[in-house]
C-alpha atoms as a PDB file:
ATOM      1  CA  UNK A   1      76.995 249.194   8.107  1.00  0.00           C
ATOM      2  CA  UNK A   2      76.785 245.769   6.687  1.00  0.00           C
ATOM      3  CA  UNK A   3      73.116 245.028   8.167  1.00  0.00           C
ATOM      4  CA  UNK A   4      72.297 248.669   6.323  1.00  0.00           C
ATOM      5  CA  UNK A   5      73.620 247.529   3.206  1.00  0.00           C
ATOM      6  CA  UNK A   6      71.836 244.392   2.946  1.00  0.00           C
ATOM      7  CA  UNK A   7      68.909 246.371   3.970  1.00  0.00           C
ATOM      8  CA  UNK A   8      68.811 248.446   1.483  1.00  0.00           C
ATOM      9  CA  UNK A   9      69.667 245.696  -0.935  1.00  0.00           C
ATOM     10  CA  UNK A  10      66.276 244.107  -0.651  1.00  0.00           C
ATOM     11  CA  UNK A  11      64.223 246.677  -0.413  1.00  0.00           C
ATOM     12  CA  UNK A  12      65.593 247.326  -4.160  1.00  0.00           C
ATOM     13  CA  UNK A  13      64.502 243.461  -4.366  1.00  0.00           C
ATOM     14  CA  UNK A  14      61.318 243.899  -3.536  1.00  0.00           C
ATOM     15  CA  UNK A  15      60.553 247.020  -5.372  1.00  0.00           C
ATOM     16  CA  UNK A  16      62.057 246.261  -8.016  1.00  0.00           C
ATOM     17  CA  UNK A  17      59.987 246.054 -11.675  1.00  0.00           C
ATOM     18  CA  UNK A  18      63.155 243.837 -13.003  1.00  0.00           C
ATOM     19  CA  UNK A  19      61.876 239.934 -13.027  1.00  0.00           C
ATOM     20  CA  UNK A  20      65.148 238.987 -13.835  1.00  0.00           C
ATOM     21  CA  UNK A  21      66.402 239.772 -10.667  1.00  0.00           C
ATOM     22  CA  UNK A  22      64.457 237.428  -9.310  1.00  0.00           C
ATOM     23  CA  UNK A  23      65.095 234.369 -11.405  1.00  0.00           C
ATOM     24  CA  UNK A  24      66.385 231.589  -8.626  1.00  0.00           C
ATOM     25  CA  UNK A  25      66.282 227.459  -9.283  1.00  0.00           C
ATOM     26  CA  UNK A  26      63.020 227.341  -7.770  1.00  0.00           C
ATOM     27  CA  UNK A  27      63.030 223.094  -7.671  1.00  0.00           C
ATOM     28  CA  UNK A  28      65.868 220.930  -6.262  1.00  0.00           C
ATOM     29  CA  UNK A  29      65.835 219.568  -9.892  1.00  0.00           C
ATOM     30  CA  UNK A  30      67.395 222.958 -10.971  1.00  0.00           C
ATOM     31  CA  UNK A  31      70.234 222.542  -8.450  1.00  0.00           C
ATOM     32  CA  UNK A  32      71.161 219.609  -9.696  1.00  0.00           C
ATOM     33  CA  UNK A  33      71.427 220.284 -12.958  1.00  0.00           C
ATOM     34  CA  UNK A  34      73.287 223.560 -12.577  1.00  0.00           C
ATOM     35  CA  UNK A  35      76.087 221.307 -10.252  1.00  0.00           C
ATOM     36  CA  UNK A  36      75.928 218.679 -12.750  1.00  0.00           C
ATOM     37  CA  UNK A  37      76.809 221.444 -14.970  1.00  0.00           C
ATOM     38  CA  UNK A  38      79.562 222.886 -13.629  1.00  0.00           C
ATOM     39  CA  UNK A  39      81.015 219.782 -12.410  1.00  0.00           C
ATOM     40  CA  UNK A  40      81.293 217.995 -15.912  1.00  0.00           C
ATOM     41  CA  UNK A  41      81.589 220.929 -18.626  1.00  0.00           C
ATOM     42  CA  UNK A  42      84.724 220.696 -20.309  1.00  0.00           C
ATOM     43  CA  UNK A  43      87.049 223.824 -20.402  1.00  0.00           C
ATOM     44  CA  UNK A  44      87.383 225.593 -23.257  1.00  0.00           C
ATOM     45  CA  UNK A  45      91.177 225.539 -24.365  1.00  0.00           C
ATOM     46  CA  UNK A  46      92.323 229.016 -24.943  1.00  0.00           C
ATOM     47  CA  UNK A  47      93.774 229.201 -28.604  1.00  0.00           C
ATOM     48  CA  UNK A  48      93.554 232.433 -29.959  1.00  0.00           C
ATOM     49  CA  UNK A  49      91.176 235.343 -29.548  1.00  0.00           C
ATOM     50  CA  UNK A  50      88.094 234.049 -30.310  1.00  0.00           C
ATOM     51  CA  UNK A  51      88.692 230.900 -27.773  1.00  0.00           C
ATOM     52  CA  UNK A  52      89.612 233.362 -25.121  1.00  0.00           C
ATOM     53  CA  UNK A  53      86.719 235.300 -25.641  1.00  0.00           C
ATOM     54  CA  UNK A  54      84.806 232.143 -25.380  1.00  0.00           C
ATOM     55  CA  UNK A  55      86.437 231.018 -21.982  1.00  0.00           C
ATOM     56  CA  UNK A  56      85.752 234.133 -20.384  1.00  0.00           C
ATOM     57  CA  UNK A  57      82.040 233.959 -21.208  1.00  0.00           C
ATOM     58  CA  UNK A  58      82.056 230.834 -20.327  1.00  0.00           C
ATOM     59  CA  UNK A  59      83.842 231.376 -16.813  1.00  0.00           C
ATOM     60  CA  UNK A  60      80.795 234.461 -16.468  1.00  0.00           C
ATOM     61  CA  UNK A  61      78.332 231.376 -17.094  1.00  0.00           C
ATOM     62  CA  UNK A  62      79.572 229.541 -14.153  1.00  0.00           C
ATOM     63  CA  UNK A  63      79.545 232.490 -12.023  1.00  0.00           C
ATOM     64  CA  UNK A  64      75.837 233.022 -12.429  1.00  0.00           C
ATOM     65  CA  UNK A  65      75.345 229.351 -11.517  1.00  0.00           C
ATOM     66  CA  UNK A  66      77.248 229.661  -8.518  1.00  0.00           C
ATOM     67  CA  UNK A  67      75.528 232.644  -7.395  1.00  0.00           C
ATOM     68  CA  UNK A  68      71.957 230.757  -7.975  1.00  0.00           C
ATOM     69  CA  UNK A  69      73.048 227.667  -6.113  1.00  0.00           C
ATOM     70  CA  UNK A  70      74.765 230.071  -3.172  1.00  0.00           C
ATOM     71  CA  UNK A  71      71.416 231.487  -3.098  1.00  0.00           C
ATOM     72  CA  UNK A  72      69.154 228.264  -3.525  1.00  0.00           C
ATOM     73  CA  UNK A  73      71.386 227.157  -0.359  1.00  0.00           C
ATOM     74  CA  UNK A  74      70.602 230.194   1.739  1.00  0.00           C
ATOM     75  CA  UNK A  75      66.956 229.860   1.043  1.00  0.00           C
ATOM     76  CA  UNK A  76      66.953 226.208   2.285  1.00  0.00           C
ATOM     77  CA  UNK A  77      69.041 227.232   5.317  1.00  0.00           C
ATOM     78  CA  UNK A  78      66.903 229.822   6.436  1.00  0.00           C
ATOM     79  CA  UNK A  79      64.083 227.832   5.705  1.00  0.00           C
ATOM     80  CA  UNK A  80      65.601 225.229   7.752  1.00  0.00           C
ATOM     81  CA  UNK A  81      65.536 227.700  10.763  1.00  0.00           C
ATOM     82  CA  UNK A  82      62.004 228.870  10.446  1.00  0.00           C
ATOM     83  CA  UNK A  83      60.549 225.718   9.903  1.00  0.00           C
ATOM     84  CA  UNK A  84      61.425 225.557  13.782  1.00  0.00           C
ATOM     85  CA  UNK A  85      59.124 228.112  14.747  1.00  0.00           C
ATOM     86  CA  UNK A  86      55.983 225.466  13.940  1.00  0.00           C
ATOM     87  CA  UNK A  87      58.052 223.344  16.114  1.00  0.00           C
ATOM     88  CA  UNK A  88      57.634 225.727  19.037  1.00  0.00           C
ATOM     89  CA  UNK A  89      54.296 226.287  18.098  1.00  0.00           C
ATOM     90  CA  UNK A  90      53.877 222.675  18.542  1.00  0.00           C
ATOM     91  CA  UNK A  91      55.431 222.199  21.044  1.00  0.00           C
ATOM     92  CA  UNK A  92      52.791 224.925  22.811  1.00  0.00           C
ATOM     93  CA  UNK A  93      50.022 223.056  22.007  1.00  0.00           C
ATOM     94  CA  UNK A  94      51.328 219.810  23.456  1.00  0.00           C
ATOM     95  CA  UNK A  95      52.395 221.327  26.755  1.00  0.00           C
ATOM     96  CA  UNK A  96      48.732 223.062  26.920  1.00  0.00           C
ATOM     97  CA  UNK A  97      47.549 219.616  26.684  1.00  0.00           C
ATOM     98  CA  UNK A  98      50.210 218.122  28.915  1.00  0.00           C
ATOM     99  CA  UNK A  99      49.578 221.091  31.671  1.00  0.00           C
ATOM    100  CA  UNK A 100      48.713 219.202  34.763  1.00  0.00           C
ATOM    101  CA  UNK A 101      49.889 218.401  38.218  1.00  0.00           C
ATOM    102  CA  UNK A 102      50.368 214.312  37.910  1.00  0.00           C
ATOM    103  CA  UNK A 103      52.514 215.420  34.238  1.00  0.00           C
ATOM    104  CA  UNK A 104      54.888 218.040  36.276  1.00  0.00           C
ATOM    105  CA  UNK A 105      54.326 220.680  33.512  1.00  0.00           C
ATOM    106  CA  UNK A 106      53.058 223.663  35.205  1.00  0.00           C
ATOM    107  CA  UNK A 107      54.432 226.715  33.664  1.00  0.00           C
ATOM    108  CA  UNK A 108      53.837 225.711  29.393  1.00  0.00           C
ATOM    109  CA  UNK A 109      56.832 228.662  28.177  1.00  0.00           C
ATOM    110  CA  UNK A 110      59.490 227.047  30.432  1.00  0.00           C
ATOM    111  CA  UNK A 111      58.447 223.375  29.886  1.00  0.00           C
ATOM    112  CA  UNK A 112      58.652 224.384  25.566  1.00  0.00           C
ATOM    113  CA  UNK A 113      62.155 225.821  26.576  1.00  0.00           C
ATOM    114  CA  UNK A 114      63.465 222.764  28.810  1.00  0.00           C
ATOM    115  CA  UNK A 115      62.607 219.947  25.893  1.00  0.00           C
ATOM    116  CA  UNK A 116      63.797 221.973  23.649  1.00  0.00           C
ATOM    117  CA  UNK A 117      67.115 222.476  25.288  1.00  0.00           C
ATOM    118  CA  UNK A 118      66.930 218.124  26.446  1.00  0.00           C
ATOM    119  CA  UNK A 119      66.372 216.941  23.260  1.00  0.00           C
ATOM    120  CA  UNK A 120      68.749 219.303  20.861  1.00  0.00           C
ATOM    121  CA  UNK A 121      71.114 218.870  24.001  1.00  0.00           C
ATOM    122  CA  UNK A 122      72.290 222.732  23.819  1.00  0.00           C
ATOM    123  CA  UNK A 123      72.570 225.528  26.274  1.00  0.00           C
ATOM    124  CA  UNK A 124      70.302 228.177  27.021  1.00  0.00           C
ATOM    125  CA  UNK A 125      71.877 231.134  25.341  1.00  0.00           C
ATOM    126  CA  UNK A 126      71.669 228.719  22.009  1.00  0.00           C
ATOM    127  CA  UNK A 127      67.946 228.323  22.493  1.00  0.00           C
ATOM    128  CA  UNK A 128      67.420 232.292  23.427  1.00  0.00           C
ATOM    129  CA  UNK A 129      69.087 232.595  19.877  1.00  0.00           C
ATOM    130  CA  UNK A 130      67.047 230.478  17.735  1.00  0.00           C
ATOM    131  CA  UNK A 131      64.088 231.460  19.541  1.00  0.00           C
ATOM    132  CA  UNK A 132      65.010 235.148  18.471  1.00  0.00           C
ATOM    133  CA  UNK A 133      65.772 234.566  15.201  1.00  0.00           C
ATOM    134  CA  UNK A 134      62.715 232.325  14.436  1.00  0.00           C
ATOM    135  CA  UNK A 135      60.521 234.957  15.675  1.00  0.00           C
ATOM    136  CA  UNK A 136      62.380 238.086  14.062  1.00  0.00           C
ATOM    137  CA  UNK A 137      62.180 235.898  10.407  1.00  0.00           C
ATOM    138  CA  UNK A 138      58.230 234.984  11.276  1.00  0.00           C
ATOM    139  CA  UNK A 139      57.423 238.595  11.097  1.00  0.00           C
ATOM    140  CA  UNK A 140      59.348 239.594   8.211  1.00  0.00           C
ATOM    141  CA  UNK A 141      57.359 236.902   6.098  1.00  0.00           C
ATOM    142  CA  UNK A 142      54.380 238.310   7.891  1.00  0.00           C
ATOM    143  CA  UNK A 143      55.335 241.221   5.272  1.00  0.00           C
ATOM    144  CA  UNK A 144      55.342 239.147   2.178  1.00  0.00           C
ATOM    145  CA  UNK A 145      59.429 238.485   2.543  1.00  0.00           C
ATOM    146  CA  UNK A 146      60.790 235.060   1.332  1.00  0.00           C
ATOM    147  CA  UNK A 147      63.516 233.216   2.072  1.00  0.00           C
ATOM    148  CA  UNK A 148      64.762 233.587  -1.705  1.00  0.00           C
ATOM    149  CA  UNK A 149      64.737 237.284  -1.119  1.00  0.00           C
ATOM    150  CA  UNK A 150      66.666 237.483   2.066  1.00  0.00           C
ATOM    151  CA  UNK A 151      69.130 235.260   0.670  1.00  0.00           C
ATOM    152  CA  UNK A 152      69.057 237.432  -2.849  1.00  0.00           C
ATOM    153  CA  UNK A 153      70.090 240.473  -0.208  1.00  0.00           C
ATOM    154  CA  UNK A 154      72.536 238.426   1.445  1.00  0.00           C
ATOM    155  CA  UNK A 155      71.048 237.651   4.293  1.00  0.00           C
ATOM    156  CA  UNK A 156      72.418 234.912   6.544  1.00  0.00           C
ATOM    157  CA  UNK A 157      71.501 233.161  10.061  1.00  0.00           C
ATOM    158  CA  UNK A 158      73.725 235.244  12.141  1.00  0.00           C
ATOM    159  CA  UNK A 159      72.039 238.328  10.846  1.00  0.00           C
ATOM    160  CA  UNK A 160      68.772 237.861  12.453  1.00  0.00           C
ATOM    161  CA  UNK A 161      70.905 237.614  16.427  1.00  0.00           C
ATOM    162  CA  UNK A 162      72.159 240.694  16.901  1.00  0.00           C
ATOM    163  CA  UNK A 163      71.168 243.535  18.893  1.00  0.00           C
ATOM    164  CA  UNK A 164      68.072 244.999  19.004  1.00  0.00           C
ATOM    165  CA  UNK A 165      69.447 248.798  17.704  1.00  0.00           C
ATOM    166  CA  UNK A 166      71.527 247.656  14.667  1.00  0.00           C
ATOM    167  CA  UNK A 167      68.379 245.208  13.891  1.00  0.00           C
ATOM    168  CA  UNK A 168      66.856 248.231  13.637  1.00  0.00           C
ATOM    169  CA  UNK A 169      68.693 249.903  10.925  1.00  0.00           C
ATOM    170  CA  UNK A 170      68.530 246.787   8.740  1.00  0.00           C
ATOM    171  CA  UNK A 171      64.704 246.857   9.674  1.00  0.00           C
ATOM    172  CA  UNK A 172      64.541 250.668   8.443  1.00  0.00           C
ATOM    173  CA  UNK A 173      65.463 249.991   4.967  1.00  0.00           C
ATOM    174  CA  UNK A 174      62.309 247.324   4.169  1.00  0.00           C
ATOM    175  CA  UNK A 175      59.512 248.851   2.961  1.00  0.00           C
ATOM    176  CA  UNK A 176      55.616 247.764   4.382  1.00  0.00           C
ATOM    177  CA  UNK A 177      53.081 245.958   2.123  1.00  0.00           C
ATOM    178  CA  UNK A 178      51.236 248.858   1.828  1.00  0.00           C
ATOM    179  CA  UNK A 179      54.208 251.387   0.906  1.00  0.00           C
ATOM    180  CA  UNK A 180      54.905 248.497  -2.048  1.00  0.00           C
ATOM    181  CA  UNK A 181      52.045 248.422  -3.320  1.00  0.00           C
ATOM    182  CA  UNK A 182      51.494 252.134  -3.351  1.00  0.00           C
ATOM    183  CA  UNK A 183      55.038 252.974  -5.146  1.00  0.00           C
ATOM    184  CA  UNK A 184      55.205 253.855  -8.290  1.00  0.00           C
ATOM    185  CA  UNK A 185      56.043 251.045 -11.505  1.00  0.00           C
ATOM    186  CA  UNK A 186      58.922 253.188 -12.109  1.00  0.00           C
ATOM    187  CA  UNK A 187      59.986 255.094  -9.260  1.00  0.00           C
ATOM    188  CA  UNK A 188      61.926 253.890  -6.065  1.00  0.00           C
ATOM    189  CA  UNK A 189      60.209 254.598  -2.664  1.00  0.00           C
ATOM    190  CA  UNK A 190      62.834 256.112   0.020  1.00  0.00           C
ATOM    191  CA  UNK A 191      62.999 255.419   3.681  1.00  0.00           C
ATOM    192  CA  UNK A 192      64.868 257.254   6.024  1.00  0.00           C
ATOM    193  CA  UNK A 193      65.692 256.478   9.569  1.00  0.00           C
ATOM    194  CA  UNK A 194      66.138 258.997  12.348  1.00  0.00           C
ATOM    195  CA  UNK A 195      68.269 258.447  15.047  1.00  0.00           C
ATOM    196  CA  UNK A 196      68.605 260.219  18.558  1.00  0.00           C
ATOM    197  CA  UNK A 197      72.028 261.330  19.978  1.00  0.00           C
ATOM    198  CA  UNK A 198      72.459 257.687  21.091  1.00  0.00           C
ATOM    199  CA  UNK A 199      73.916 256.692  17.956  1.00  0.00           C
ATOM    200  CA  UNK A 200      75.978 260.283  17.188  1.00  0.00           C
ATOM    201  CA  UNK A 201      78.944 258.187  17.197  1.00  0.00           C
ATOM    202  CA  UNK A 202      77.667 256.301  13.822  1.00  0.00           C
ATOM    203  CA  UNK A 203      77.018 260.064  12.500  1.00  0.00           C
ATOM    204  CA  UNK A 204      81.300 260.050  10.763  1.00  0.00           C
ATOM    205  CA  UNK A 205      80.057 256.532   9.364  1.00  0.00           C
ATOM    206  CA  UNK A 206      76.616 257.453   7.452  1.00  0.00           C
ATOM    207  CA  UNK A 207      77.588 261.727   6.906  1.00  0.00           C
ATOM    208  CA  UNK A 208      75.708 262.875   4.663  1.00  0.00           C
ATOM    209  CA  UNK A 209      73.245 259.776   3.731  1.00  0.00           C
ATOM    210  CA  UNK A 210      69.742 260.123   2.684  1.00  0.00           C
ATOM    211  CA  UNK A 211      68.832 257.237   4.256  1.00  0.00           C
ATOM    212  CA  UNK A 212      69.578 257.951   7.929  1.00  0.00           C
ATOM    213  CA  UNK A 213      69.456 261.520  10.111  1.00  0.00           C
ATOM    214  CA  UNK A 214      70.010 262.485  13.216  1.00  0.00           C
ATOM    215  CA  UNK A 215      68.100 264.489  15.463  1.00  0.00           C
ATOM    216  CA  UNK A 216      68.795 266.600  18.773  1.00  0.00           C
ATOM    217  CA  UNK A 217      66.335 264.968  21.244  1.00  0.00           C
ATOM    218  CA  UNK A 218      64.479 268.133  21.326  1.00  0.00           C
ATOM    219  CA  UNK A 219      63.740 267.597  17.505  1.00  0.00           C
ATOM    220  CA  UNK A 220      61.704 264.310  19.234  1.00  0.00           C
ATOM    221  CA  UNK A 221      58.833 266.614  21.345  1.00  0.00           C
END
């Protein structure tokens, strides 16, 4: 439910018409300032009405910074864990070049794997996981998805190592490239998933959604 929810939360981000929503400290600059901000404004002393008013508002101010920096930090972090996906990628090309007898690298995949594992000292299920996550992330920004949006959606690491079917729902809420660009200005494109009778035990959970139905496998010929 919560992978479907976020989901659907940025495909509204990415079709939305509202630049506003996407307003995010773009430079580490921004982030900065907006700590510096929080971390020395003064309080305003609640007096009467107006003062109170004026707290509150003020309070609302350093909620939206928070949310900006929470965000800012969730781009970085998955950037962070893509950014290791051109270290595979490396990594490749080196043991293509390294592939012979005298060098003991014969099969390139499991020789990528094994330094990886060496030098970050972890276990294999660790490296399955970042492996899978790099590659799920590469082919979302193969669609035109940024980090900034993921994060905007609520997206976090954990999200992108799970299984394959509830992937799958979050998967069935982005719109393609193409689908964007042919939506209307002001209208919202839908996307509905169908699922077989498999997943009739999630049918209580989504009744009556228009964003997921379920079909008798017969329905499927």
């Amino acid at each position: 439910m919560l992978l479907f929810n976020k989901g659907k939360k940025l495909r509204d981000i990415m079709l939305t018409q509202n630049n506003k929503l996407l307003v995010t400290p773009s430079k580490i600059s921004e982030i900065f300032t907006a700590l510096e901000q929080l971390s020395k404004a003064e309080t305003i002393k609640v007096v009467d009405e107006k003062s109170a008013r004026d707290r509150l508002k003020q309070w609302k101010e350093h909620e939206l910074s928070c949310e900006r920096l929470l965000t800012a930090a969730e781009s970085f972090n998955l950037l962070h864990l893509v950014s290791l996906v051109q270290i595979y990628d490396d990594l490749t090309r080196l043991g293509e070049k390294l592939k012979h007898p005298k060098n003991k690298v014969k099969n390139v995949k499991s020789w990528v794997i094994s330094f990886m594992r060496t030098t970050l000292n972890i276990d294999r299920k660790t490296e399955q996981r970042n492996r899978l996550r790099c590659e799920r992330l590469r082919k979302l920004f193969s669609e035109g998805i940024t980090c900034t949006q993921l994060a905007q959606a609520g997206c976090r690491k954990c999200d992108f190592f799970v299984k394959q079917e509830f992937y799958d729902i979050f998967l069935s809420q982005i719109p393609t490239r193409q689908s964007i660009s042919s939506a209307a200005p002001n209208k919202k494109a839908k996307f509905k998933l169908s699922l077989g009778e498999e997943f009739r035990d999630l049918a209580d959970m989504f009744e009556g959604s228009e964003y997921i139905e379920f079909k008798d496998q017969r329905d499927w010929s």
